[in-house]
Each structure stands twice: as C-alpha cells, then as structure tokens.
Protein backbone atom coordinates (compact mmCIF):
# COMPACT_ATOMS: atom_id res chain seq x y z
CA UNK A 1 -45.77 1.34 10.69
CA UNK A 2 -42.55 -0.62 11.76
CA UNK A 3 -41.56 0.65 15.54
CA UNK A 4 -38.32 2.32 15.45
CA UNK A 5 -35.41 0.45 17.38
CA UNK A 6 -33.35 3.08 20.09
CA UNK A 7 -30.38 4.58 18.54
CA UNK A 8 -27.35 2.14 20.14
CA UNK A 9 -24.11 4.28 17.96
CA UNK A 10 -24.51 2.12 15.15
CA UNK A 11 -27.05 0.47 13.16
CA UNK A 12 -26.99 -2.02 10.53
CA UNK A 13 -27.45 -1.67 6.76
CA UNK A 14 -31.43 -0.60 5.88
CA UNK A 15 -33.48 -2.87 3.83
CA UNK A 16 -34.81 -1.78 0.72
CA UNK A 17 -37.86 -0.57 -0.65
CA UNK A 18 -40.87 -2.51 -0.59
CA UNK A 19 -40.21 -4.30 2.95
CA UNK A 20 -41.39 -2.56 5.64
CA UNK A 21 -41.42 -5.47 7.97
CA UNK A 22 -37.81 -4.46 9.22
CA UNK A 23 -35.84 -1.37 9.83
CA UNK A 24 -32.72 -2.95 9.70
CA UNK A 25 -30.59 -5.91 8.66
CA UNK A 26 -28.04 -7.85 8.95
CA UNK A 27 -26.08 -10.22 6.12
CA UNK A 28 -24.96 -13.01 8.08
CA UNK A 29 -23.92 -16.25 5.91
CA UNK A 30 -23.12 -19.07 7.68
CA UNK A 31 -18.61 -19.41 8.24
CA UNK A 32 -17.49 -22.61 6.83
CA UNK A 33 -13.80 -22.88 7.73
CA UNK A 34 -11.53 -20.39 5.53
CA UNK A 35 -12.99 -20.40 2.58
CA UNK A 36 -13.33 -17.30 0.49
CA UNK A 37 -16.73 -17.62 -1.21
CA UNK A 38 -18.88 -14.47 -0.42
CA UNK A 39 -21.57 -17.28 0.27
CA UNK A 40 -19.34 -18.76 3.18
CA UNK A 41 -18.18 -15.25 4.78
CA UNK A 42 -20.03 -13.20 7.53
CA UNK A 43 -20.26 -9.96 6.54
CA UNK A 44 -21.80 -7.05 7.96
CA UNK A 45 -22.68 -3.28 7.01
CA UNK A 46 -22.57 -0.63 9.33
CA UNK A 47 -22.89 3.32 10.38
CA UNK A 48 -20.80 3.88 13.48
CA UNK A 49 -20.96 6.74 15.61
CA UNK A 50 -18.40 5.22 17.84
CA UNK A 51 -14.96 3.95 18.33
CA UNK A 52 -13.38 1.57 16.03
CA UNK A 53 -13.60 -1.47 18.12
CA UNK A 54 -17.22 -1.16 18.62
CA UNK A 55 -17.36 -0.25 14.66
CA UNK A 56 -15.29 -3.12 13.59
CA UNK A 57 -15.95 -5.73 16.26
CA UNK A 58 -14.45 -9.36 16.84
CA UNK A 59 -11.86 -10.00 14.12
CA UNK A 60 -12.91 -13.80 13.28
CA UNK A 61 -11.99 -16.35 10.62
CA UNK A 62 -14.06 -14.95 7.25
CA UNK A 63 -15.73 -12.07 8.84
CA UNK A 64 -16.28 -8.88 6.75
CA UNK A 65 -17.40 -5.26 7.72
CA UNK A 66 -17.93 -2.46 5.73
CA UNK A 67 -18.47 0.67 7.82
CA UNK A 68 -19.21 4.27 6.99
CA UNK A 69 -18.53 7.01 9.77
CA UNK A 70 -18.07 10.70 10.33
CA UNK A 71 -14.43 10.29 11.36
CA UNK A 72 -14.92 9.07 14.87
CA UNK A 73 -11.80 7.42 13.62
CA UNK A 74 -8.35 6.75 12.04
CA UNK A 75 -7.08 3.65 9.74
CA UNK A 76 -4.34 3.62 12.72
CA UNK A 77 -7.15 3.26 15.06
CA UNK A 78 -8.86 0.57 13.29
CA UNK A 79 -4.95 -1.32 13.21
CA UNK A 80 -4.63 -0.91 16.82
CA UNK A 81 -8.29 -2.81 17.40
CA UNK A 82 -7.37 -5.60 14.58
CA UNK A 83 -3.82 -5.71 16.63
CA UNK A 84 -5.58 -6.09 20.13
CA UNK A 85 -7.63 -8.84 18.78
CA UNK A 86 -5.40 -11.14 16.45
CA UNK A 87 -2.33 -11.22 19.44
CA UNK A 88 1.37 -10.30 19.73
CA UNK A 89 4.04 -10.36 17.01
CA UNK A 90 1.87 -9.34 14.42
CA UNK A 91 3.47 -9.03 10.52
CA UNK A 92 1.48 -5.60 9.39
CA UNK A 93 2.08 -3.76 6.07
CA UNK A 94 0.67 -0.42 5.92
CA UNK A 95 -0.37 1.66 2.57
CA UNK A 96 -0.25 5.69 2.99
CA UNK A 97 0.21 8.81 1.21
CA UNK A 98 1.75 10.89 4.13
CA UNK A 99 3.22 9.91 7.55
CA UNK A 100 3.59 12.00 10.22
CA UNK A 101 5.95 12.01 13.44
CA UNK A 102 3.21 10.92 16.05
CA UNK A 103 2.11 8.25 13.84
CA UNK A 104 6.10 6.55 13.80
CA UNK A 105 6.01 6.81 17.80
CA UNK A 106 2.87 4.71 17.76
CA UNK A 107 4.16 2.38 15.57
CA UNK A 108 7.29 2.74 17.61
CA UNK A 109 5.43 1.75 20.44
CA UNK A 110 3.59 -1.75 18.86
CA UNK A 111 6.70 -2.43 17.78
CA UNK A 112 8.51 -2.40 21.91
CA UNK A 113 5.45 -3.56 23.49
CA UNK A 114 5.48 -7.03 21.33
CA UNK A 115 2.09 -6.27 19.36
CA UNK A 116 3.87 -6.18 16.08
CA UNK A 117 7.11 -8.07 15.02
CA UNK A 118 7.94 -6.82 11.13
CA UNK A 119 6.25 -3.73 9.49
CA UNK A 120 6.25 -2.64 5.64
CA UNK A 121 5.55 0.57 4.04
CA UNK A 122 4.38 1.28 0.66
CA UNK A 123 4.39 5.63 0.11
CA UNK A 124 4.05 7.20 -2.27
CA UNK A 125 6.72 8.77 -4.10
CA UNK A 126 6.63 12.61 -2.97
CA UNK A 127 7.08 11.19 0.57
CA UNK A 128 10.89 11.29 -1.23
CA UNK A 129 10.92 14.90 -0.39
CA UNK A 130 8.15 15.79 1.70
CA UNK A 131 8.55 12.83 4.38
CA UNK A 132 12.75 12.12 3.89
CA UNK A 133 13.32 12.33 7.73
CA UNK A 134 10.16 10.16 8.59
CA UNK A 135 10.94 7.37 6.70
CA UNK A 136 14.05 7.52 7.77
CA UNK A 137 12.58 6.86 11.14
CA UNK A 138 10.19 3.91 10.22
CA UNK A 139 13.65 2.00 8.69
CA UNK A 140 14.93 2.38 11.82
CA UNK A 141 12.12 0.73 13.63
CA UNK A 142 11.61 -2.03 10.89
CA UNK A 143 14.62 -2.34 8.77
CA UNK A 144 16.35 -0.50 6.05
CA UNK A 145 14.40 -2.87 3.50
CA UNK A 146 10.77 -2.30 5.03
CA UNK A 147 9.91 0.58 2.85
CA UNK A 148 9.55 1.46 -0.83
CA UNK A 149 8.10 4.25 -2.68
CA UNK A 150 5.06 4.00 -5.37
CA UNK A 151 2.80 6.08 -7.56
CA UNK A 152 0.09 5.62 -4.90
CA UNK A 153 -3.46 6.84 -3.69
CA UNK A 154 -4.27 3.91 -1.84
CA UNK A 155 -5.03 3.81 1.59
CA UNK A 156 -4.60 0.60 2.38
CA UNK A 157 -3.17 -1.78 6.17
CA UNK A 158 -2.64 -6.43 6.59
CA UNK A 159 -2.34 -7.31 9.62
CA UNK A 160 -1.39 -11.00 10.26
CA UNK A 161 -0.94 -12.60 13.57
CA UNK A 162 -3.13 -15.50 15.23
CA UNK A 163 -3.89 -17.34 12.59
CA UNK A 164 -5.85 -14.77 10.94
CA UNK A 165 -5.07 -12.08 7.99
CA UNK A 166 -6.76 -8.73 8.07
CA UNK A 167 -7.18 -6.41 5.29
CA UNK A 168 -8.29 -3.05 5.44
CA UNK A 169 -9.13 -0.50 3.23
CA UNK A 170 -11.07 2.46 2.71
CA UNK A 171 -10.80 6.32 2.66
CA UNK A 172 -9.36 6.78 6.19
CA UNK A 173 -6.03 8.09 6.30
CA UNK A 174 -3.75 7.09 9.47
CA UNK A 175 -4.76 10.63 11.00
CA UNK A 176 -7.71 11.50 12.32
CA UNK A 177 -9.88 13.53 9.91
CA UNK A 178 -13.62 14.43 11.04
CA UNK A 179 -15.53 13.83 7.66
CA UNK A 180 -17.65 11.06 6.01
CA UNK A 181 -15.00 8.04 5.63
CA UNK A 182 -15.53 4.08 4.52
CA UNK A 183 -13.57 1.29 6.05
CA UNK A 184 -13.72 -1.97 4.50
CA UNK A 185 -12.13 -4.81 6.99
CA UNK A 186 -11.93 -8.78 6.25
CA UNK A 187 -10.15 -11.78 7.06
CA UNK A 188 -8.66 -14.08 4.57
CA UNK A 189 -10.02 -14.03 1.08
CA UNK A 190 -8.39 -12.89 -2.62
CA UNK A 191 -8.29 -9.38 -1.40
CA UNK A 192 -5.58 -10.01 1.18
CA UNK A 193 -3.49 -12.13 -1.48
CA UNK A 194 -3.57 -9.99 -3.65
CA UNK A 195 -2.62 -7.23 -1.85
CA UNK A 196 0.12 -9.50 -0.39
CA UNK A 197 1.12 -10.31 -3.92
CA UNK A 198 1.65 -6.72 -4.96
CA UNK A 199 3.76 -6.30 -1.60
CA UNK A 200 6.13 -9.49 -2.58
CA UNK A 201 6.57 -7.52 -6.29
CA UNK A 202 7.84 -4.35 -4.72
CA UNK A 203 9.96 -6.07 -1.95
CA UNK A 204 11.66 -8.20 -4.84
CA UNK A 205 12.52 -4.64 -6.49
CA UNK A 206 15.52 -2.65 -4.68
CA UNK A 207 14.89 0.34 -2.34
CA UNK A 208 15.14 3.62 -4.75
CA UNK A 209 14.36 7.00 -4.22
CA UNK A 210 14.49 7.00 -8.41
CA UNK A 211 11.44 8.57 -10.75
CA UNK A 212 11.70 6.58 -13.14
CA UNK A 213 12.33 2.59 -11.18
CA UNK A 214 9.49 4.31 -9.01
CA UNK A 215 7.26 4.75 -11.87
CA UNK A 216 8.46 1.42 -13.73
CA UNK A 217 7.85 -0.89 -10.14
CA UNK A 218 4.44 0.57 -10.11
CA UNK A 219 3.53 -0.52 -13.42
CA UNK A 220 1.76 2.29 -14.86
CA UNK A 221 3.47 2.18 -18.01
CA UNK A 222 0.85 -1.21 -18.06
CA UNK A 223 -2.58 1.10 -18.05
CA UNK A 224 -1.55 4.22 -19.29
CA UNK A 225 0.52 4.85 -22.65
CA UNK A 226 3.33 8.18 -22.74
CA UNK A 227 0.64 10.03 -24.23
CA UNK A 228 -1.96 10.09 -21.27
CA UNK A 229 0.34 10.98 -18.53
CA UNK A 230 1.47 13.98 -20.46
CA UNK A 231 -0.82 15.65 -19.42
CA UNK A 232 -0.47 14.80 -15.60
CA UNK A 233 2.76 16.37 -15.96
CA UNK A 234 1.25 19.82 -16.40
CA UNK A 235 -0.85 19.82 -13.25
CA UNK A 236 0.42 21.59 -10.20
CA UNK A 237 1.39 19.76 -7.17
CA UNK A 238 -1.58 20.34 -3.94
CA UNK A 239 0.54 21.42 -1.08
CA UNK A 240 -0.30 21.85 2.39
C-alpha cells in the first residue's frame, strides 16, 4: 500500500484506478512560448482548503488551474491575487449577476491605488431594478460606457496587465459563499478571446436599460425560437 503524503491545504488531482503507485498527480506539459495548444500549457488540478493565492498560485505565461473548494473564497478574491501578480494598471472586465456596495469600494480601491486602470461590467438585466444605485456607482469609478446589461448566468472576470491575460471562471460569485465552488483560471488561450470578443460585441452596442435591445444584444433570439421562452415567461422571479 502507497504511504499517504501529510495533508499540506491542498492536494493535487488523484490518479485513477488501476495505479496505485501514486496518490497524487500533477499535469504538467512543458510551456512553449504563448501558444494555446492544451499540449503546450501547464495546467494543474487542485482541492484547496486555503486562500486563493495559495489555491491559484503564480499567474505565468500558459498556466492553467482548475480548483474546487468549500468557499474559502470569492471570484473577487481570486482577482485581487491575479491583480497582485500581473502588476499595476491592469484592464479587468468582470461578469456578475448581483453587485453589492462593499464589492464597488473594493473595486473603488484597485482603481485609486493604481492596480487597475479601466474596468467593464457585463450584469445581468434585473440588476436594472434591483442594483440601479450600484451601477450607478461602478460608472462613476470607470466611465459612463463601462457597463451594459445582458441575459446572463455567467460568472465570469479578464484581467490583463504585464503582458499576461487572465481568465477566470467558475461558480464563485464576487461574495463570499461557504459551499462547494469551481474556479477555472488561465492565461492566454481561445477562452480569453473569446470572451474578449463577446465584450467588444456588447461595447459596440449602446448603453440601454431596454428589454428588448437587452434581449436582442444577447443573442438569444439565435438558440432559442419565441416559442421556448414562452414558457420562461411564466416562472416567478427568486427573490432574496
């Protein structure tokens, strides 16, 4: 029987059945320059029982992570260690269902202590009502043009400073929340473009607070025909 390794706060993903010469691994392909061939980027899996620099690690050119936690915590936790390593003026974008007041007087902060030098929000589109005086707030911080409203789930932060561009996604919100959550992070890579891409779309579109240019910018008149989101309509809106 394979001797057990101490517990450290985070261990790496477990190899599967049938080799019991190792408790653990490690995917490690060798980095060759920016490419974004999974065979050329250094990923790793992990379960952290820690902080979100020690989950996440040195932000380098093609590394991955995906991470699973208890909620040790936030997406705006993991931005803050992505911001610490890729330098000042960072460029961040930030995907979100709900923003709250203490989370604007972080981002307030990055954005007088140099760590951030332009900020966009995508939110979705009950943030209209339920989040009016918030956004107000994050325009004044990053411009009347750095937000727009979406159909959206998607939990989603690029950071780009340094050389490097970070995506991360997962199930995190920007608030702490003490449950099972995945974090995906990476640098460079068809995932950040096209996230970037979708960004460019809505930026090219006009701020509205409209249903219906809301609904048309998001494009899901493209997957869904009238008939299917009928019956969205007749579900009741979860509030708090």
């Amino acid at each position: 029987m394979a001797k057990k390794r101490p517990f450290t706060g985070s261990r790496q993903a477990r190899v599967g059945p049938g080799d019991s010469s190792k408790e653990t691994m490690e995917i490690t392909p060798k980095v060759s320059g920016r490419s974004s061939s999974p065979a050329n980027r250094a990923s790793r899996a992990v379960e952290s029982f820690k902080s979100a620099a020690n989950c996440i690690g040195p932000i380098t050119p093609g590394m991955a992570v995906f991470a699973i936690t208890r909620g040790q915590f936030s997406l705006i936790d993991a931005i803050a260690h992505v911001l610490d390593e890729c330098g000042p003026n960072a460029r961040i974008s930030i995907w979100t269902w709900v923003l709250v007041d203490y989370e604007i007087e972080f981002l307030r902060g990055l954005m007088s202590d140099g760590r951030v030098s332009s900020g966009r929000l995508i939110i979705d589109a009950s943030a209209r009502k339920n989040n009016a005086l918030i956004i107000d707030q994050w325009c004044q911080i990053f411009g009347k043009d750095s937000a727009r409203f979406a159909m959206t789930h998607a939990k989603i932060a690029t950071i780009e400073a340094g050389g490097m561009k970070v995506l991360l996604r997962g199930s995190m919100n920007l608030n702490h929340n003490p449950r099972f959550e995945q974090l995906d992070v990476s640098e460079g890579g068809p995932a950040f473009e096209l996230v970037r891409e979708i960004e460019n779309e809505f930026q090219d579109s006009p701020y509205t607070k409209d249903g219906e240019s809301i609904y048309a910018a998001s494009k899901l008149s493209e997957r869904f025909d009238a008939s299917t989101m009928k019956a969205f309509k007749e579900l009741k809106t979860w509030k708090r």
